[in-house]
PDB file of N, CA and C in Angstrom:
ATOM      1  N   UNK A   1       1.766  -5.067  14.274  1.00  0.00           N
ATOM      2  CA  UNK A   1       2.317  -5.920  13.237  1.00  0.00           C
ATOM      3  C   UNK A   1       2.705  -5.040  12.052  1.00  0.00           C
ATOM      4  N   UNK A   2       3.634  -5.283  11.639  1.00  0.00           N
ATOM      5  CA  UNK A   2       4.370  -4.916  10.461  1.00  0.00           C
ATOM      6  C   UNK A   2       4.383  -5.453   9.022  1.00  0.00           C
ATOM      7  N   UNK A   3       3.615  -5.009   7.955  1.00  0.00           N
ATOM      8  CA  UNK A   3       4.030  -6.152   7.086  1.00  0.00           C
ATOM      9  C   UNK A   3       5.479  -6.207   6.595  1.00  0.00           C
ATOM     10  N   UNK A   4       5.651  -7.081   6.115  1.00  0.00           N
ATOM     11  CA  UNK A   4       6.730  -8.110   5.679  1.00  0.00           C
ATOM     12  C   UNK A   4       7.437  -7.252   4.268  1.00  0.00           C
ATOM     13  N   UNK A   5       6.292  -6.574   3.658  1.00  0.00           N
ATOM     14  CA  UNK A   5       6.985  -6.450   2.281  1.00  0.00           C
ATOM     15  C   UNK A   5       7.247  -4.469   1.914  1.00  0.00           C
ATOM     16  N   UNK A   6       6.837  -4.166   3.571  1.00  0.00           N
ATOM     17  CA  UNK A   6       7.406  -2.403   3.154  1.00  0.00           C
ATOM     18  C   UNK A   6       8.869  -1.912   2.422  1.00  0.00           C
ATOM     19  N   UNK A   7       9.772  -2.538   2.537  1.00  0.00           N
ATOM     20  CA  UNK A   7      10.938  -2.474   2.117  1.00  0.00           C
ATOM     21  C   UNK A   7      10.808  -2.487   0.746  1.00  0.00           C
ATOM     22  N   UNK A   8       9.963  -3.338  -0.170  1.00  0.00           N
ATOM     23  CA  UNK A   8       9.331  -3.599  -1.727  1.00  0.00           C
ATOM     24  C   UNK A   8       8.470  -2.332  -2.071  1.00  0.00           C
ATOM     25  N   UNK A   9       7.491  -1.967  -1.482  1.00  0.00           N
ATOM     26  CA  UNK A   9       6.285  -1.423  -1.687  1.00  0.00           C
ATOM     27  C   UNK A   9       6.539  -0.200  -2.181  1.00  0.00           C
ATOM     28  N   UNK A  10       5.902   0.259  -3.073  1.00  0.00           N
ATOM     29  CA  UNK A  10       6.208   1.656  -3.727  1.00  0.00           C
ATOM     30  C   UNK A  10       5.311   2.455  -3.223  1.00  0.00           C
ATOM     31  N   UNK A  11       3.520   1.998  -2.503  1.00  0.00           N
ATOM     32  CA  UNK A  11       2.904   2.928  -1.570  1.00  0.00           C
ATOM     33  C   UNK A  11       3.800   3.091  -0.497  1.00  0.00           C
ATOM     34  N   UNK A  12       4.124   2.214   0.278  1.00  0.00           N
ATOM     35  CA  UNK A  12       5.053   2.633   1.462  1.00  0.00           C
ATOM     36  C   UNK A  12       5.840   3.479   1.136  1.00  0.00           C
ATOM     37  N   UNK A  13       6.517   3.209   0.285  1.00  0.00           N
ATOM     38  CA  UNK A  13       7.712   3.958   0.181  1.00  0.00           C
ATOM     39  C   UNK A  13       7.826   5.742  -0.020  1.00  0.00           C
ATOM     40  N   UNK A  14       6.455   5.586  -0.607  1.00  0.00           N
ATOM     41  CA  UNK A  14       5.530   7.089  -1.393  1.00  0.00           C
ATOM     42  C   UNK A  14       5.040   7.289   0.588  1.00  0.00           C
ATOM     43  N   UNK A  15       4.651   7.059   0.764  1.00  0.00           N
ATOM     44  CA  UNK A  15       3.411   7.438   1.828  1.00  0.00           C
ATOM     45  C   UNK A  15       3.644   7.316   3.501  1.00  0.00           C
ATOM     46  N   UNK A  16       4.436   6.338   3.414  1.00  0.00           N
ATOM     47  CA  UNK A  16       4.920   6.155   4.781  1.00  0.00           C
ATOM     48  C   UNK A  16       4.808   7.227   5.753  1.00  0.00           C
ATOM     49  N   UNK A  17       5.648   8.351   5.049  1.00  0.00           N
ATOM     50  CA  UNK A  17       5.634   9.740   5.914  1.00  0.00           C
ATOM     51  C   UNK A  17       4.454  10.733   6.022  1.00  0.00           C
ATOM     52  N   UNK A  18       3.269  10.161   4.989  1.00  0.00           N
ATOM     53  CA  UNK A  18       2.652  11.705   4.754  1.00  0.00           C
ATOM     54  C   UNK A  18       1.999  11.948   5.887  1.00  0.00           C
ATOM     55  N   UNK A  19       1.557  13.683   5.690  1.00  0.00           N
ATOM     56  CA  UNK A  19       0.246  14.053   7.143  1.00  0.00           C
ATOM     57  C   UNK A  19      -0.721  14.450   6.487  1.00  0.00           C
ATOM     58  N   UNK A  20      -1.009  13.709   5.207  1.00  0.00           N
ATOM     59  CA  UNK A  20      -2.220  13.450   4.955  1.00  0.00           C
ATOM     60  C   UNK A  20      -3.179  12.712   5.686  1.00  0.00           C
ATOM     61  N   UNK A  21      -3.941  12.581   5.755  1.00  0.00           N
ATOM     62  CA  UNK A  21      -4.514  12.037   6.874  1.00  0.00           C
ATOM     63  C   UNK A  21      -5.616  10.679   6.254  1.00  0.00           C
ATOM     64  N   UNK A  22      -5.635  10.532   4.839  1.00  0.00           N
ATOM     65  CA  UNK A  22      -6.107   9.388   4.253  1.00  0.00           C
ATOM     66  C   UNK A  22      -4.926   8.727   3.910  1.00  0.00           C
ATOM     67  N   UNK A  23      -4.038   8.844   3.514  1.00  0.00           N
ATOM     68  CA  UNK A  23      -2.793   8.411   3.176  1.00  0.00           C
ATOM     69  C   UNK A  23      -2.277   7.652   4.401  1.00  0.00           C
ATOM     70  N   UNK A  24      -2.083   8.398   5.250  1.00  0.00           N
ATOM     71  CA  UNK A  24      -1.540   8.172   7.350  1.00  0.00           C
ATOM     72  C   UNK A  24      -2.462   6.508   7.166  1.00  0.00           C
ATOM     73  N   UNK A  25      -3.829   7.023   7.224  1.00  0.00           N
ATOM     74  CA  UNK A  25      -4.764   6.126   7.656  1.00  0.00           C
ATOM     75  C   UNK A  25      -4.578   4.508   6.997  1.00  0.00           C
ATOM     76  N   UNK A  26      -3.833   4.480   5.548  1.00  0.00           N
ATOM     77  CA  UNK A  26      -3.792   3.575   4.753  1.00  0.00           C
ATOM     78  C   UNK A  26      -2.625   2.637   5.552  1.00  0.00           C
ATOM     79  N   UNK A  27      -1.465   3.451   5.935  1.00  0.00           N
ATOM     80  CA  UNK A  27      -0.561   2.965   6.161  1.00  0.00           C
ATOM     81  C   UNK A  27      -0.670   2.631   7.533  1.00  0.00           C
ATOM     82  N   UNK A  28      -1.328   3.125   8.414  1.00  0.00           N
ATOM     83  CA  UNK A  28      -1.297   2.274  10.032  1.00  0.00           C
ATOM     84  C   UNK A  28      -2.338   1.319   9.884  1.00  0.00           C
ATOM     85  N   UNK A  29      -3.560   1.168   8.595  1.00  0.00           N
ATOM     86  CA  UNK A  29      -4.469   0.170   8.701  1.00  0.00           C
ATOM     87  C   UNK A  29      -3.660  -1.258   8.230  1.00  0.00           C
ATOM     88  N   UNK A  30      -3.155  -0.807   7.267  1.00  0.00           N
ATOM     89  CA  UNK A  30      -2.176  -1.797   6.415  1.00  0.00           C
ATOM     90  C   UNK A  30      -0.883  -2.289   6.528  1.00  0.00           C
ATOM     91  N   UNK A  31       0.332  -1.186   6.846  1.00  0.00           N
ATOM     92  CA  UNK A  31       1.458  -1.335   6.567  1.00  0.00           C
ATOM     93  C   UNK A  31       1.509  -1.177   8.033  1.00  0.00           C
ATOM     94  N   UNK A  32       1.119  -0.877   8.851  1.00  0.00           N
ATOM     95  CA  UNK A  32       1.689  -1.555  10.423  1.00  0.00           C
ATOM     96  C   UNK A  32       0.660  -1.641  10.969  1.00  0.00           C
ATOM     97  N   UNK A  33      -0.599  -2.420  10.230  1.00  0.00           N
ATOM     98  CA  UNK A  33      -1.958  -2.536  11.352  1.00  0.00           C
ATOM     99  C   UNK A  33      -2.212  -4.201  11.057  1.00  0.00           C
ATOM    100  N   UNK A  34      -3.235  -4.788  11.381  1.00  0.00           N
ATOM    101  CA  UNK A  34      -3.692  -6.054  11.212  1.00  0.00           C
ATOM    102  C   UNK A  34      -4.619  -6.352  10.017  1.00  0.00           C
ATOM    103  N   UNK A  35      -4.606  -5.377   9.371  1.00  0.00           N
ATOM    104  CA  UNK A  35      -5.143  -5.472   7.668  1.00  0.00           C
ATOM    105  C   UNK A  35      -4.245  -5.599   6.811  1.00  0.00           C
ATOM    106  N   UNK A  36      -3.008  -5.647   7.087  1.00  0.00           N
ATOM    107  CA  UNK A  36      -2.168  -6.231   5.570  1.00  0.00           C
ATOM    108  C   UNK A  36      -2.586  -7.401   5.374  1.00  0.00           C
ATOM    109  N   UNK A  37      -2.662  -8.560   5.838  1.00  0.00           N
ATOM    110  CA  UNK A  37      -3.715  -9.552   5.398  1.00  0.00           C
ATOM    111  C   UNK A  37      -4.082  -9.491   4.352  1.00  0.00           C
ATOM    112  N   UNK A  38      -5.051  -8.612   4.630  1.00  0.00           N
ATOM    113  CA  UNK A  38      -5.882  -8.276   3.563  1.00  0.00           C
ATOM    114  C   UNK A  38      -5.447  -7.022   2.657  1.00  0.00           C
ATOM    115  N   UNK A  39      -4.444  -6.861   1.913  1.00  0.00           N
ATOM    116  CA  UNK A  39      -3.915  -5.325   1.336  1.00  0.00           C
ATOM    117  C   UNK A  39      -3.635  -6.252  -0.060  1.00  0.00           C
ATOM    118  N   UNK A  40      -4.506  -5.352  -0.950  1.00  0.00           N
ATOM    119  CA  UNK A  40      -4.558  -5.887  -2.731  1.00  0.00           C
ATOM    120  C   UNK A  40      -3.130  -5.686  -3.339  1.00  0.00           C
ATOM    121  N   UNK A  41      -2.456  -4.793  -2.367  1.00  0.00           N
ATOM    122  CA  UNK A  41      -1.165  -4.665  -3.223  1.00  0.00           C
ATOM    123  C   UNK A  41      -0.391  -6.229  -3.308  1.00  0.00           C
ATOM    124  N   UNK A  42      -0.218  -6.685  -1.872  1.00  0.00           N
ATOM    125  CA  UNK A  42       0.264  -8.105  -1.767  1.00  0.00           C
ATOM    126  C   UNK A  42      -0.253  -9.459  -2.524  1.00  0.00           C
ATOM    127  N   UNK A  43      -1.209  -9.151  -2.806  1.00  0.00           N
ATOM    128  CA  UNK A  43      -1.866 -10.083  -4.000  1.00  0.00           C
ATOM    129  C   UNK A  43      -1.857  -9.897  -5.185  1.00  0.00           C
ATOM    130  N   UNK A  44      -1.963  -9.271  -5.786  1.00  0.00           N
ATOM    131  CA  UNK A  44      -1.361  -8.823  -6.918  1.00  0.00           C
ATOM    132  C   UNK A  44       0.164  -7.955  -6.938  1.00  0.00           C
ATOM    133  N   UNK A  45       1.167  -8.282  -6.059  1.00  0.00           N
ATOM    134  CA  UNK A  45       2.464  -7.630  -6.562  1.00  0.00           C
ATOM    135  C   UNK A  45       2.856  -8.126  -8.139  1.00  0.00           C
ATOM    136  N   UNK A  46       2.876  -9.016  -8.347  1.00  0.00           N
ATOM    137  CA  UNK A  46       3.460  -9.727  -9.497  1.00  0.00           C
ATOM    138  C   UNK A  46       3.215  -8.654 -10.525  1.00  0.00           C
ATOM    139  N   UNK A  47       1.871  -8.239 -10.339  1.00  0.00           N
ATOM    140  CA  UNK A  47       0.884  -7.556 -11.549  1.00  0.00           C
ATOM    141  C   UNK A  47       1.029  -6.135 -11.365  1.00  0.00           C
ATOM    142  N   UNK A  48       1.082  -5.675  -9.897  1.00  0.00           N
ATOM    143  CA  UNK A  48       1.446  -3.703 -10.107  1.00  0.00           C
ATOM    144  C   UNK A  48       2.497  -3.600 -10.724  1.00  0.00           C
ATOM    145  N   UNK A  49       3.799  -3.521 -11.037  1.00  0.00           N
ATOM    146  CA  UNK A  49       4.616  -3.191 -12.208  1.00  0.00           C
ATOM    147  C   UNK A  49       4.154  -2.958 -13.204  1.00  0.00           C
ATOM    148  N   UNK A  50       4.080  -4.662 -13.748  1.00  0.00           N
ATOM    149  CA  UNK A  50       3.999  -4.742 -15.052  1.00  0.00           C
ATOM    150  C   UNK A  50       2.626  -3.960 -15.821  1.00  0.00           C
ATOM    151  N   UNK A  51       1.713  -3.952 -15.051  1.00  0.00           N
ATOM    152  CA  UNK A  51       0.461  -3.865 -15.353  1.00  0.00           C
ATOM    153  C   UNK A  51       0.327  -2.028 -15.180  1.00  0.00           C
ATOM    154  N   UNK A  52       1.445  -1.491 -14.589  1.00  0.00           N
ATOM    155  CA  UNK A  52       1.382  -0.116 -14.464  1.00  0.00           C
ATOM    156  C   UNK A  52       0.606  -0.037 -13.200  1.00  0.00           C
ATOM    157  N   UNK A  53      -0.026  -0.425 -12.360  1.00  0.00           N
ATOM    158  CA  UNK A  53      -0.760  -0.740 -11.336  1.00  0.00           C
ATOM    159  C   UNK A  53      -0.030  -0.147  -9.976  1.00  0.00           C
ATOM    160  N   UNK A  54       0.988   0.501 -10.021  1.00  0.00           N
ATOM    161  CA  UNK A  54       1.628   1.442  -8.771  1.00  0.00           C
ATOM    162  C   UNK A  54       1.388   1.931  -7.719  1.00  0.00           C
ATOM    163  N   UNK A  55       0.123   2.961  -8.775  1.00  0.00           N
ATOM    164  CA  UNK A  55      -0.586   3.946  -8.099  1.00  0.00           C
ATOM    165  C   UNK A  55      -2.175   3.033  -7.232  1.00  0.00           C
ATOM    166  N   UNK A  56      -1.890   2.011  -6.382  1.00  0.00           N
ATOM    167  CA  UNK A  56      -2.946   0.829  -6.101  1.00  0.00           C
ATOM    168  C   UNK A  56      -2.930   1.276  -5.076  1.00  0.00           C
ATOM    169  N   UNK A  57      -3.981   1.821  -4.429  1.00  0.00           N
ATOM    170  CA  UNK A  57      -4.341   1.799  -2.506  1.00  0.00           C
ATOM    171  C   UNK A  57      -3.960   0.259  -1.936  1.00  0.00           C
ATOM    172  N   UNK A  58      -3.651  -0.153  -0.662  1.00  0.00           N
ATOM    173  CA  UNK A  58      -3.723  -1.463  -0.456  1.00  0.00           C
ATOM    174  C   UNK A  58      -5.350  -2.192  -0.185  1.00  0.00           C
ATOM    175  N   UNK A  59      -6.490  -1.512  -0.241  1.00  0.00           N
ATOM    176  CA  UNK A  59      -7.695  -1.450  -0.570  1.00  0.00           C
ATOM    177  C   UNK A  59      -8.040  -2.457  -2.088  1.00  0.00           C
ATOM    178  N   UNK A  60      -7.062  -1.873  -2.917  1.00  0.00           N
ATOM    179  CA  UNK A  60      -7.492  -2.187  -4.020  1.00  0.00           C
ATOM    180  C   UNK A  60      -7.788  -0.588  -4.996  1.00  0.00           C
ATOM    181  N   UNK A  61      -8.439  -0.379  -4.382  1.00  0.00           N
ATOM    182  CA  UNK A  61      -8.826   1.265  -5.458  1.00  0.00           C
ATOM    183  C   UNK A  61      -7.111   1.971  -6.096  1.00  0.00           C
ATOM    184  N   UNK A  62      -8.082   2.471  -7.245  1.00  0.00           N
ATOM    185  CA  UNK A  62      -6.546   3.284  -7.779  1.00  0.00           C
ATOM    186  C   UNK A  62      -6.229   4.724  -7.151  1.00  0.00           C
ATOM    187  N   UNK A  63      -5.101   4.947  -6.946  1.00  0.00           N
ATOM    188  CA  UNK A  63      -4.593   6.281  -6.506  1.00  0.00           C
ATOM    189  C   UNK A  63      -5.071   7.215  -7.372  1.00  0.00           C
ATOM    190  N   UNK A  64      -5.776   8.165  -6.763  1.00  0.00           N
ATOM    191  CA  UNK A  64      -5.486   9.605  -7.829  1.00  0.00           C
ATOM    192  C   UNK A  64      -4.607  10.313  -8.435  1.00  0.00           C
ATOM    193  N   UNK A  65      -4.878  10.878  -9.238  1.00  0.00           N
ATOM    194  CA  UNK A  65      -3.764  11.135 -10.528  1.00  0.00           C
ATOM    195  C   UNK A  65      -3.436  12.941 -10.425  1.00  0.00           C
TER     196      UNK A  65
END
């Protein structure tokens, strides 16, 4: 499964490719696994923009800086 909103997503868009291997892991759990469901980015999209909130794991935790 695919989510719906990679085309939007600024992690996807950042991460999709990496061979990082926590990064990798985010995106086959989330962005093509059966945990987007559950991915904090999709619940709060409204709010990562505005809120500066970008740098958001789909976890919820903030990205490192």
């Amino acid at each position: 499964m695919k989510c719906q909103f990679t085309g939007e997503c600024g992690f996807y868009a950042r991460y999709a490719g990496s061979k990082n291997p926590l990064y990798r892991g985010f995106v086959l759990r989330y962005c093509h696994g059966d945990e987007c469901r559950f991915c904090q980015r999709i619940l709060h999209m409204d709010e990562l923009v505005g809120e500066g909130l970008e740098n958001m794991f789909p976890s919820g935790q903030l990205l490192p800086r």
